[in-house]
N, C-alpha and C. Protein backbone atom coordinates (compact mmCIF):
# COMPACT_ATOMS: atom_id res chain seq x y z
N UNK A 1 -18.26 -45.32 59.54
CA UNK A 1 -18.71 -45.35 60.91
C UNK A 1 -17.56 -44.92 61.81
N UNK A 2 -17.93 -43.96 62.83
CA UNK A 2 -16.88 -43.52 63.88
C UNK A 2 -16.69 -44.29 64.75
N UNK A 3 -15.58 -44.97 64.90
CA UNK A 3 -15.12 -45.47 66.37
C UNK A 3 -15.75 -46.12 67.14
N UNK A 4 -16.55 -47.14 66.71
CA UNK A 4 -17.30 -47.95 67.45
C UNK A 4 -17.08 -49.23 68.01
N UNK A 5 -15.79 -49.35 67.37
CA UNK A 5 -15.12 -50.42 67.99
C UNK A 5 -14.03 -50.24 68.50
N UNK A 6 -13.52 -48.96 69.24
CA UNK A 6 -12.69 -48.99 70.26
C UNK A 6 -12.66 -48.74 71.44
N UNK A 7 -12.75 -48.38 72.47
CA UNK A 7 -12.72 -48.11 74.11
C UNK A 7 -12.76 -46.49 73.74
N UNK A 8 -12.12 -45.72 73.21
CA UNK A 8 -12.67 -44.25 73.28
C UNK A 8 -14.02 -43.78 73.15
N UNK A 9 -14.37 -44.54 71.69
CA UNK A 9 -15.90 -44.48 71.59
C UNK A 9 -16.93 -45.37 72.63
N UNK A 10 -16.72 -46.44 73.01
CA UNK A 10 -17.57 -46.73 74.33
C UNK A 10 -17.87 -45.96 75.35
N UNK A 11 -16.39 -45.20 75.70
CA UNK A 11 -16.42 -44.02 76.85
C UNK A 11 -16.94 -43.18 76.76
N UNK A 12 -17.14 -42.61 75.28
CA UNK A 12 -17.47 -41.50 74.93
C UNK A 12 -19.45 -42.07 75.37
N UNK A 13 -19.57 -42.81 74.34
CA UNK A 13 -21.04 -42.80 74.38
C UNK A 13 -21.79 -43.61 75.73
N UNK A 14 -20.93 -44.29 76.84
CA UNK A 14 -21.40 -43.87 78.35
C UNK A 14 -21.42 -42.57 78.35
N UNK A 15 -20.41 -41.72 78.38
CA UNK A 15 -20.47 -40.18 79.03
C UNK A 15 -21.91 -39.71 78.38
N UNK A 16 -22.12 -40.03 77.01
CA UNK A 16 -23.82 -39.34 76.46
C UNK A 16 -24.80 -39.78 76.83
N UNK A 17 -24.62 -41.12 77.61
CA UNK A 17 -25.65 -41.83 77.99
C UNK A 17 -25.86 -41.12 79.13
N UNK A 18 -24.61 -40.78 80.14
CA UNK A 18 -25.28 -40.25 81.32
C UNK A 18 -25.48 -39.06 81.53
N UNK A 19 -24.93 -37.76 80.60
CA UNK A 19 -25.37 -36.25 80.05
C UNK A 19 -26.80 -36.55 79.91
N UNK A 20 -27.47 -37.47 78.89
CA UNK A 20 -28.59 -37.54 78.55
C UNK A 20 -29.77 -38.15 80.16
N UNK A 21 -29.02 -38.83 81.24
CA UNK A 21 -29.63 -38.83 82.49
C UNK A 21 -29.55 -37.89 83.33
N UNK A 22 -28.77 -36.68 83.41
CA UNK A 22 -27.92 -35.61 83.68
C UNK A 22 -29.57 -34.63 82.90
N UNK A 23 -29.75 -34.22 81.78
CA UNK A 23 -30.63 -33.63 81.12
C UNK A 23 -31.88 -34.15 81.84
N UNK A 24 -32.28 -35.28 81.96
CA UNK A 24 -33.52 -35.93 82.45
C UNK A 24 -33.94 -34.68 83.52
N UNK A 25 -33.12 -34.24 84.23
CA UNK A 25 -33.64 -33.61 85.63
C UNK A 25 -33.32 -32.14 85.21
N UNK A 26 -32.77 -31.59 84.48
CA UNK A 26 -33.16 -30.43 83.93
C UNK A 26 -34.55 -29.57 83.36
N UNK A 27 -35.75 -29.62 83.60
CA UNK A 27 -36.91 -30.13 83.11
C UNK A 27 -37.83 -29.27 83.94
N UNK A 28 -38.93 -28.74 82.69
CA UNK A 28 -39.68 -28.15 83.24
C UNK A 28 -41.53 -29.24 83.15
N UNK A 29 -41.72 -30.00 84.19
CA UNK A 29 -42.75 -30.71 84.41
C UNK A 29 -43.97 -30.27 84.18
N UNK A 30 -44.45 -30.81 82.83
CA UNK A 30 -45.48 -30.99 81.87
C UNK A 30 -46.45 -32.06 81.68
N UNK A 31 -47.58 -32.81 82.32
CA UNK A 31 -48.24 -33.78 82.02
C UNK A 31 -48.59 -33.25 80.52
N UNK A 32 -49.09 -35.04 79.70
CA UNK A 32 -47.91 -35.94 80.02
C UNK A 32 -46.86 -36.09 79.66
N UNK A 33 -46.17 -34.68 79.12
CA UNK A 33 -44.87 -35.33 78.67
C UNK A 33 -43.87 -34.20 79.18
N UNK A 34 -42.80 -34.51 80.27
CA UNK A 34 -42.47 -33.02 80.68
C UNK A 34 -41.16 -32.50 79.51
N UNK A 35 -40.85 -30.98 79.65
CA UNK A 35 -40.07 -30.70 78.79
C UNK A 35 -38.28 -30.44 79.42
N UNK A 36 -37.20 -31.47 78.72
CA UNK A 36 -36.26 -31.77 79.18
C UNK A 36 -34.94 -31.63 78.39
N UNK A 37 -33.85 -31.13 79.13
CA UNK A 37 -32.84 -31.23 78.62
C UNK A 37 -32.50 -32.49 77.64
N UNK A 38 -32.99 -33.64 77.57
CA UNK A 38 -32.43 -34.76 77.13
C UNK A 38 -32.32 -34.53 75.76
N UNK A 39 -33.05 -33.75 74.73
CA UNK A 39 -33.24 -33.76 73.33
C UNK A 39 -32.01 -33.04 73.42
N UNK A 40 -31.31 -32.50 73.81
CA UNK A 40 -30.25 -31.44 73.19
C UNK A 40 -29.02 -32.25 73.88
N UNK A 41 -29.06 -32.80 74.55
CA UNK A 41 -27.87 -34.62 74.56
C UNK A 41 -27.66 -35.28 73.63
N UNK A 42 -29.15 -35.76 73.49
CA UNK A 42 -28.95 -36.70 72.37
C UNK A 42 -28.37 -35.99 70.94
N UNK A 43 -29.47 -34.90 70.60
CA UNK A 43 -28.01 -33.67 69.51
C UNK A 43 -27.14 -34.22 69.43
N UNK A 44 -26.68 -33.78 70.78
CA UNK A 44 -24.73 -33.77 70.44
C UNK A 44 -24.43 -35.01 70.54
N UNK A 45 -25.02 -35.80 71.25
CA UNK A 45 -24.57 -37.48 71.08
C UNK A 45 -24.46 -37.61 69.47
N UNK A 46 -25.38 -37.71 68.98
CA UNK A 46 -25.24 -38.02 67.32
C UNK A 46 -24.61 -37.51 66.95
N UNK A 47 -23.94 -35.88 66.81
CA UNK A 47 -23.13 -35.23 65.90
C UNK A 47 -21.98 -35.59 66.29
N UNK A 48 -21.81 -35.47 67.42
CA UNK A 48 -20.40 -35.57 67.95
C UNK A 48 -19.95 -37.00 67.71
N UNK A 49 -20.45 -37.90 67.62
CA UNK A 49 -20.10 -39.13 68.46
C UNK A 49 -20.38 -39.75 66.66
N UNK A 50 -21.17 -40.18 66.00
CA UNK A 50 -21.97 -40.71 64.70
C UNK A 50 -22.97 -41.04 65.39
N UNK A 51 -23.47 -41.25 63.67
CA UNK A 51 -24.79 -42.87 63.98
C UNK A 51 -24.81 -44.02 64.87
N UNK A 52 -24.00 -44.67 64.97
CA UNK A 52 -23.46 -45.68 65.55
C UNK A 52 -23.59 -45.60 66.74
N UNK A 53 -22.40 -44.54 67.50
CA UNK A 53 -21.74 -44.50 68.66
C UNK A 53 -23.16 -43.27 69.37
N UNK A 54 -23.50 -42.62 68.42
CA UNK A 54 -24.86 -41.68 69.11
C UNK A 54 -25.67 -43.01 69.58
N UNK A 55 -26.31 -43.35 68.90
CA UNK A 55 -27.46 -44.22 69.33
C UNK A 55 -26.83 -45.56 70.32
N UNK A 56 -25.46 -45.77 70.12
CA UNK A 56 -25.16 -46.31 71.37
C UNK A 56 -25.53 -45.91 73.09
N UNK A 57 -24.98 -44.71 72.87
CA UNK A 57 -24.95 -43.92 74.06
C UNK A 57 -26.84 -43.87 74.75
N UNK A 58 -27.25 -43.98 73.06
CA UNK A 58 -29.28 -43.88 74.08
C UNK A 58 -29.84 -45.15 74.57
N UNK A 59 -29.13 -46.15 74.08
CA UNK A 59 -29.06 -47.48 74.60
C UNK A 59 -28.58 -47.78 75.88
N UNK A 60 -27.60 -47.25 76.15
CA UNK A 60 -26.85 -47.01 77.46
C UNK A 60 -27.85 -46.06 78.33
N UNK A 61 -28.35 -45.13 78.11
CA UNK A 61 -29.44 -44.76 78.93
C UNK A 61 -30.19 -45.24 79.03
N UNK A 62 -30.80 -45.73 78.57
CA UNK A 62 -32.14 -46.71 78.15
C UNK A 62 -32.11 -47.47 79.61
N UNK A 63 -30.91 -48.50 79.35
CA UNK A 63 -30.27 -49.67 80.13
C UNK A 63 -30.49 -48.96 81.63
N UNK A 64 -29.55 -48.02 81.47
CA UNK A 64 -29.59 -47.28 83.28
C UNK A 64 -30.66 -46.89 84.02
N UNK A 65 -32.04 -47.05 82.71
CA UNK A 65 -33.19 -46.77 83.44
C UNK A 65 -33.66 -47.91 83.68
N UNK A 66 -33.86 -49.04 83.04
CA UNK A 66 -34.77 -50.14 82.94
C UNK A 66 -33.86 -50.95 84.46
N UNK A 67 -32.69 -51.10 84.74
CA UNK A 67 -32.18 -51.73 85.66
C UNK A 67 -32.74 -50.59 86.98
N UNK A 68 -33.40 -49.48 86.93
CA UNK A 68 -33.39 -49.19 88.18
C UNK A 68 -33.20 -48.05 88.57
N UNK A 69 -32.10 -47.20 88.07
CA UNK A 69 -31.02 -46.05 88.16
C UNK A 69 -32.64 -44.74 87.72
N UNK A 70 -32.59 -43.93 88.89
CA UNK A 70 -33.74 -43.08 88.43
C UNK A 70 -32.76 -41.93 87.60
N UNK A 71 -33.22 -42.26 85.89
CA UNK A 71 -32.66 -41.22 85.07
C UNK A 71 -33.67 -40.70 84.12
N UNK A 72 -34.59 -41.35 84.34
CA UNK A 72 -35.52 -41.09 83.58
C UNK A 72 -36.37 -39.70 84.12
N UNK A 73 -37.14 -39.20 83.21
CA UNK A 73 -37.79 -37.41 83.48
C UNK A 73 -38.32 -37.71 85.02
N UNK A 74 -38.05 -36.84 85.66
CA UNK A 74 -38.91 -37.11 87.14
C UNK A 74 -38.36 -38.20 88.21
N UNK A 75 -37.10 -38.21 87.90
CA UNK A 75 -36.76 -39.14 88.82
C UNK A 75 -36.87 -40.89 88.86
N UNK A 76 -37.45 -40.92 87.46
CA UNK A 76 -38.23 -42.41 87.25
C UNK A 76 -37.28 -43.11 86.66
N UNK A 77 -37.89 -44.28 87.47
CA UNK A 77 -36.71 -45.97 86.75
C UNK A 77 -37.74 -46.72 86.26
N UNK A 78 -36.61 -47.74 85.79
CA UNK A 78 -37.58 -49.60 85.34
C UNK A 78 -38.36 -49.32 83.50
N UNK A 79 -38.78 -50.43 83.88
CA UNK A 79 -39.22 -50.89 82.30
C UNK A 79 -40.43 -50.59 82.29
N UNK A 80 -41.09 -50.16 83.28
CA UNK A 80 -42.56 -49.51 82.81
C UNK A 80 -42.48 -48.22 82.56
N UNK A 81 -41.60 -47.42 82.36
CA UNK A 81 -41.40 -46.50 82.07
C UNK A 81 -41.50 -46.35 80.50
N UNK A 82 -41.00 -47.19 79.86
CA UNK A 82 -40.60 -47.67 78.17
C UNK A 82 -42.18 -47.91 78.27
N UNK A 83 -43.39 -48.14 78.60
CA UNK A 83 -44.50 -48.63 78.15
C UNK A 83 -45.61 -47.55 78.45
N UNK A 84 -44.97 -46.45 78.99
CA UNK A 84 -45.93 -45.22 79.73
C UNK A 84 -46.12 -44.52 78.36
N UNK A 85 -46.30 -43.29 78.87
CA UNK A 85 -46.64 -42.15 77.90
C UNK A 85 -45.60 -41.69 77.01
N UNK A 86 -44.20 -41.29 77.79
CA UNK A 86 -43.22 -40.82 77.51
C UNK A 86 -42.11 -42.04 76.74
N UNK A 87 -42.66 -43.33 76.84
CA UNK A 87 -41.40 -44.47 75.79
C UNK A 87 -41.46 -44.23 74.89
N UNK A 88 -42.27 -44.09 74.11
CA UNK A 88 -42.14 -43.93 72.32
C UNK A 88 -40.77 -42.96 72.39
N UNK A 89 -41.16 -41.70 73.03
CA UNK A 89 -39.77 -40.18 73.10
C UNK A 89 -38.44 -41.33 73.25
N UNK A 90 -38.55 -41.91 74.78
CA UNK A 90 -37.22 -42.37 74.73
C UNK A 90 -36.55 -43.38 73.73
N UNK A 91 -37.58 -44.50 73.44
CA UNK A 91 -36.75 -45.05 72.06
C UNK A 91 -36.50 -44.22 71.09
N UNK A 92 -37.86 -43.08 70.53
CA UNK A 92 -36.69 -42.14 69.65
C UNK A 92 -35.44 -41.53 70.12
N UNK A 93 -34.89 -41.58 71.50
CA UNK A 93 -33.62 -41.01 71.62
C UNK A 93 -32.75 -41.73 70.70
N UNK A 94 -32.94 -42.91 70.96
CA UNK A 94 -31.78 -43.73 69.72
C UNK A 94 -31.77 -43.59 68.22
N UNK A 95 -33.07 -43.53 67.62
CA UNK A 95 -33.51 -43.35 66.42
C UNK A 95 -32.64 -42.26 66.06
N UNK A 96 -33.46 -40.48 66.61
CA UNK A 96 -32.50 -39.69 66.68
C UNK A 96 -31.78 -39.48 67.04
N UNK A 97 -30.61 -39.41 67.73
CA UNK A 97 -29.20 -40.10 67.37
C UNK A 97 -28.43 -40.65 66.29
N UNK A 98 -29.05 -41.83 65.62
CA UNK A 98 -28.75 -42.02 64.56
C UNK A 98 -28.50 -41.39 63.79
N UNK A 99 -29.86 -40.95 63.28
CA UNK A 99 -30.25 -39.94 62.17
C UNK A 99 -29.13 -38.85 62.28
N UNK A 100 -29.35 -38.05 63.39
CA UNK A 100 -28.44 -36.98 63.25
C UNK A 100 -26.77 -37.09 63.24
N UNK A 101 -26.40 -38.48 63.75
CA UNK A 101 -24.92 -38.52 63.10
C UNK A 101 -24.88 -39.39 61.79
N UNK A 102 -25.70 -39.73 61.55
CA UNK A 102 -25.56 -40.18 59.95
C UNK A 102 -25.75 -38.80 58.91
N UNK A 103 -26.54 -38.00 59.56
CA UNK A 103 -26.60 -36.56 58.22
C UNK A 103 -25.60 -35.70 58.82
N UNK A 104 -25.03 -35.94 60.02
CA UNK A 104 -23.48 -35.11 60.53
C UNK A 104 -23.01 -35.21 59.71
N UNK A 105 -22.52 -36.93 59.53
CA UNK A 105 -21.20 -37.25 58.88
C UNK A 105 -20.99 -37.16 57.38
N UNK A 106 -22.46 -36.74 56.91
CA UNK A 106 -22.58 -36.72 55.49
C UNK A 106 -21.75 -35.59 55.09
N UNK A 107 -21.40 -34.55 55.99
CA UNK A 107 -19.88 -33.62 55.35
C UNK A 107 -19.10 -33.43 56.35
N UNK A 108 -18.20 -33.26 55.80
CA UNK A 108 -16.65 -33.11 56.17
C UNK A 108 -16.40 -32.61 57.82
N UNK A 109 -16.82 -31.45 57.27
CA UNK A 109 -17.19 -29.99 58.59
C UNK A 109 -18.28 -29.77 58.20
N UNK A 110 -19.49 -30.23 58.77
CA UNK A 110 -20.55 -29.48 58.92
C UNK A 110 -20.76 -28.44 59.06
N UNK A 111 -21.37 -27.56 58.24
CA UNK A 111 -21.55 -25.88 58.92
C UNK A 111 -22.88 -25.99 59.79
N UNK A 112 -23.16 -24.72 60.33
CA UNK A 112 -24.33 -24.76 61.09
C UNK A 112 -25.48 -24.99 60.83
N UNK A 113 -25.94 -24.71 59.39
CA UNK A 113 -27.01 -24.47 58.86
C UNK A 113 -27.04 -26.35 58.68
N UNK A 114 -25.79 -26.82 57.99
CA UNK A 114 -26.18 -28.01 58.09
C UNK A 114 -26.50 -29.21 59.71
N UNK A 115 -25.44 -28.48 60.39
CA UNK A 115 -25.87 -29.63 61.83
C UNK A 115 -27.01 -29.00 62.32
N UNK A 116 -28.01 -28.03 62.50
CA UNK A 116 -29.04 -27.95 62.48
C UNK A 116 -30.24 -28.48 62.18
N UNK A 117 -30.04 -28.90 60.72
CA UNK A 117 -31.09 -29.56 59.75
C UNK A 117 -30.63 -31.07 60.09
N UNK A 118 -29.63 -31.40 60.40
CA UNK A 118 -29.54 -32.95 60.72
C UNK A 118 -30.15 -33.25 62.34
N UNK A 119 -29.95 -32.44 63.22
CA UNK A 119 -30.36 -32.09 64.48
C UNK A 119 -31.86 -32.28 64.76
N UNK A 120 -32.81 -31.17 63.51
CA UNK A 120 -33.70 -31.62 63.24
C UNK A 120 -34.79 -32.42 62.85
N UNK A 121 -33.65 -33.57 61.64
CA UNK A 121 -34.51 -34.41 61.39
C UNK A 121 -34.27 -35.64 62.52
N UNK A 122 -33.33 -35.66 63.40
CA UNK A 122 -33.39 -36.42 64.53
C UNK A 122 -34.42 -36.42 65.51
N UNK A 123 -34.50 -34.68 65.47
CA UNK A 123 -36.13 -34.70 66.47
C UNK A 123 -37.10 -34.83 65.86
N UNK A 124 -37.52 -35.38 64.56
CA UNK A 124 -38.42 -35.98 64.07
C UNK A 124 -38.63 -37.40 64.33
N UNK A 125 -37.20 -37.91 64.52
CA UNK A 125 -37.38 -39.31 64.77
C UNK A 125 -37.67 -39.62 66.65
N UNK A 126 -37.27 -38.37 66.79
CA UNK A 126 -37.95 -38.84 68.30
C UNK A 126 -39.36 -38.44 68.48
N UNK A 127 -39.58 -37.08 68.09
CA UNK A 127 -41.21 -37.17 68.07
C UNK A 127 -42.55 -37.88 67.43
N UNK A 128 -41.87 -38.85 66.44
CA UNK A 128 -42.77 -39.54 66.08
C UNK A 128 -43.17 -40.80 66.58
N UNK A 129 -42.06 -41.45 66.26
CA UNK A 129 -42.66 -42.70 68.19
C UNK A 129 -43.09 -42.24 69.44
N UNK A 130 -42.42 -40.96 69.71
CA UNK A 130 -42.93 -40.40 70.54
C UNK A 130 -44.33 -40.24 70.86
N UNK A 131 -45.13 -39.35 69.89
CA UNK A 131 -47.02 -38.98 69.51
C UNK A 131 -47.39 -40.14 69.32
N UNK A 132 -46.95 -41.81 68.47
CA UNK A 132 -47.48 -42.37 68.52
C UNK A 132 -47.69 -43.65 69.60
N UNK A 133 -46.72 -43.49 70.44
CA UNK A 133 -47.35 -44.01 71.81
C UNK A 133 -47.68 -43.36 72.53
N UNK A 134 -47.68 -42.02 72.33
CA UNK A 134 -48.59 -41.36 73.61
C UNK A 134 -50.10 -41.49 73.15
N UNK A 135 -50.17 -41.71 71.95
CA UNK A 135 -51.60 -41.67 71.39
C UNK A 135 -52.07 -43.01 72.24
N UNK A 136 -51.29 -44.14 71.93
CA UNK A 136 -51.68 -45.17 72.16
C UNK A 136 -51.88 -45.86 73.93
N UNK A 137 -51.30 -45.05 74.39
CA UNK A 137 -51.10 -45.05 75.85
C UNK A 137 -52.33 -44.15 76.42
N UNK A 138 -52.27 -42.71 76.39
CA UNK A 138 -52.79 -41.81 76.59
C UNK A 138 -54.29 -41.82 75.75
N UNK A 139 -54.70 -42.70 74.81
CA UNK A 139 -55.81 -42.60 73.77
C UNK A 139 -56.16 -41.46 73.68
N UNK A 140 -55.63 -40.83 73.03
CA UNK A 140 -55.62 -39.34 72.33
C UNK A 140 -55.63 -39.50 71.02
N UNK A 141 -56.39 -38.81 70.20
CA UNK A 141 -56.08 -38.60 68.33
C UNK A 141 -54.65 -38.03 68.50
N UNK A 142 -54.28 -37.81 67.31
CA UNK A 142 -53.13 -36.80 66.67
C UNK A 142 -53.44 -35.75 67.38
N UNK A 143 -54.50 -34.88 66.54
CA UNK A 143 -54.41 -33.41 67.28
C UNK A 143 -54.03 -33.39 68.94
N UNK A 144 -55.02 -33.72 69.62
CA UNK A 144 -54.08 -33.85 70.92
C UNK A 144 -53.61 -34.33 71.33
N UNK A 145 -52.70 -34.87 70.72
CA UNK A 145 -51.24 -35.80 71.02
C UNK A 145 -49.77 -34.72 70.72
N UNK A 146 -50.48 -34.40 69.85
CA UNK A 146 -49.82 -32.79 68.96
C UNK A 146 -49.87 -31.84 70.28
N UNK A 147 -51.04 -31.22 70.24
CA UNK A 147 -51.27 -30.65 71.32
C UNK A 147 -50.03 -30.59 72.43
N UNK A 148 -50.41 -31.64 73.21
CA UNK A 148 -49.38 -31.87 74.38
C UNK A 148 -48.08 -32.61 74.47
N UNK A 149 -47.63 -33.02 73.44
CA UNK A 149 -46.79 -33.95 73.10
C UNK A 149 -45.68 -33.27 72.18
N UNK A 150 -45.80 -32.29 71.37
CA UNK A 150 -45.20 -31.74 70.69
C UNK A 150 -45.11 -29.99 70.93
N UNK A 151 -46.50 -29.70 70.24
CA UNK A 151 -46.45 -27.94 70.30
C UNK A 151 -45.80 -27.15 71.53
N UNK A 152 -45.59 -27.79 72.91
CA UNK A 152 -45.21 -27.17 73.69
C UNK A 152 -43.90 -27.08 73.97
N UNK A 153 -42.80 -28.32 73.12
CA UNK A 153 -41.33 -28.39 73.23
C UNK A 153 -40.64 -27.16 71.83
N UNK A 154 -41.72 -27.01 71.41
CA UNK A 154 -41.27 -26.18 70.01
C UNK A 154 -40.17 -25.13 70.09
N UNK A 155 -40.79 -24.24 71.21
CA UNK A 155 -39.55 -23.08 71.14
C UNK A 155 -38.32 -23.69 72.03
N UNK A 156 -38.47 -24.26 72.97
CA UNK A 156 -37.47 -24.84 73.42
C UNK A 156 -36.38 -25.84 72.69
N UNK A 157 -36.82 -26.02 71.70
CA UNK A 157 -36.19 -27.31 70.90
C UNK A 157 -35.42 -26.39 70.18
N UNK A 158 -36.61 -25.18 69.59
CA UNK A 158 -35.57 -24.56 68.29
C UNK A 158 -34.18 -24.17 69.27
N UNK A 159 -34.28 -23.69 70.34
CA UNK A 159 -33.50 -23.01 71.59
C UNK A 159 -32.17 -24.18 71.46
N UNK A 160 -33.06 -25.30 71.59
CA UNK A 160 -31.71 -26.49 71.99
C UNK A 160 -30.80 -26.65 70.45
N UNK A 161 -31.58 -26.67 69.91
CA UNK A 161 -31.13 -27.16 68.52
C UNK A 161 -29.88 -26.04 67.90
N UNK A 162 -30.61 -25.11 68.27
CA UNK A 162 -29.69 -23.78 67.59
C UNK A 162 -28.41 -24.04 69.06
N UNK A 163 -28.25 -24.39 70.11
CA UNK A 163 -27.24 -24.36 70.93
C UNK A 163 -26.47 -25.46 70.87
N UNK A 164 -26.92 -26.58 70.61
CA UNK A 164 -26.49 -28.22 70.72
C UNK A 164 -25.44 -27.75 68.84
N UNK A 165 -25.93 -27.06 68.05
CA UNK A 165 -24.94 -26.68 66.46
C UNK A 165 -24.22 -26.02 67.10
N UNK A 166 -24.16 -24.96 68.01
CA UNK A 166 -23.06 -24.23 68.24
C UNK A 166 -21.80 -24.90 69.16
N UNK A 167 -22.40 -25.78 70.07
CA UNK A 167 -21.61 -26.32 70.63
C UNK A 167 -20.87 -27.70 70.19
N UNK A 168 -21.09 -28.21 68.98
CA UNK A 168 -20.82 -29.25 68.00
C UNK A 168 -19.70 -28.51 67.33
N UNK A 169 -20.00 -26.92 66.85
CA UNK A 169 -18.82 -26.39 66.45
C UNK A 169 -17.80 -26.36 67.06
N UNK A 170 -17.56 -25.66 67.88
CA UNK A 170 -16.71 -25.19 68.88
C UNK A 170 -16.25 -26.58 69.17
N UNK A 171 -16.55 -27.99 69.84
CA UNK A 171 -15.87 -28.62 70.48
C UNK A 171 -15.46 -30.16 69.49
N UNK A 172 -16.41 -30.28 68.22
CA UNK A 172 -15.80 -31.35 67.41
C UNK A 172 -14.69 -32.14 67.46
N UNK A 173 -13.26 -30.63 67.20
CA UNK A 173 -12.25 -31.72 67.45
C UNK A 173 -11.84 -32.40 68.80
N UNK A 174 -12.43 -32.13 69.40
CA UNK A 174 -11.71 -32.82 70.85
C UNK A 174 -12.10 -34.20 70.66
N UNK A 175 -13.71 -34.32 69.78
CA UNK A 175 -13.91 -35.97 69.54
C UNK A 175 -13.68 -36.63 68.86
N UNK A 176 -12.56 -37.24 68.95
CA UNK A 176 -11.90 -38.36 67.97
C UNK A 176 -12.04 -39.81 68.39
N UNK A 177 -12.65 -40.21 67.91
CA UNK A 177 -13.29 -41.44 68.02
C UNK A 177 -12.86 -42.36 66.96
């Protein structure tokens, strides 16, 4: 585990917490789920940072929304936000996070092809709590939960995903945690 118990890594994973509120308003507004910088935060939160200290940092967002702080997509705060359409996504921010610095750290130097595929299976872990509270919120089947919940972040994601590896390259060592 990276650095999760020292003051660099705390700092570090505030700073992802608030990149990832920073992303919130980057966003192109989609009922019900708009499409946002935040997935390609959380990326680099996990790679950069680990398992640990990634999913710290979505906790720390989490927090800045539920107390109030509008960081959430659209300007939105509080804890009904976590119970809308869009909570399942944000608890997967932490999930993925995880995921993707736990299959970071699984080598040395990641090459691209690999922080990609770890990148990826992180946005699995966010889209799947994700569809399944929008189902449950929104009472939608799968298919259109799919529909609007997923198929429309697709090219944008591959977009983030392929940029969030390049920029994991390039700036790794600066994070020493």
């Amino acid at each position: 585990m990276k650095g999760e118990g020292n003051l660099r890594g705390l700092v570090y994973a505030a700073l992802f917490g608030a990149l990832t509120a920073v992303g919130a308003y980057i966003a192109i507004p989609m009922p019900p789920v708009p499409i946002t910088m935040q997935t390609f935060f959380v990326s680099l939160a996990g790679a950069l940072l680990g398992g640990v200290l990634g999913a710290m940092s979505q906790v720390v967002y989490l927090l800045m929304g539920v107390i109030g702080l509008p960081v959430f997509a659209g300007g939105k705060a509080g804890f009904g936000v976590l119970l809308g359409p869009t909570g399942g996504y944000l608890f997967g921010f932490i999930l993925g996070a995880y995921v993707t610095g736990r299959l970071t750290a699984m080598r040395k130097e990641a090459g691209l092809w690999w922080l990609m595929g770890a990148m990826l299976a992180g946005y699995v872990f966010i889209y799947v709590p994700g569809l399944l509270q929008l189902m449950a919120v929104a009472n939608l089947d799968l298919g259109r939960a799919v529909a609007v919940g997923l198929v429309p972040t697709i090219p944008g994601g591959v977009v983030k995903i392929v940029l969030a590896a390049l920029v994991v390259r390039k700036v790794r060592g600066y994070f020493k945690t």
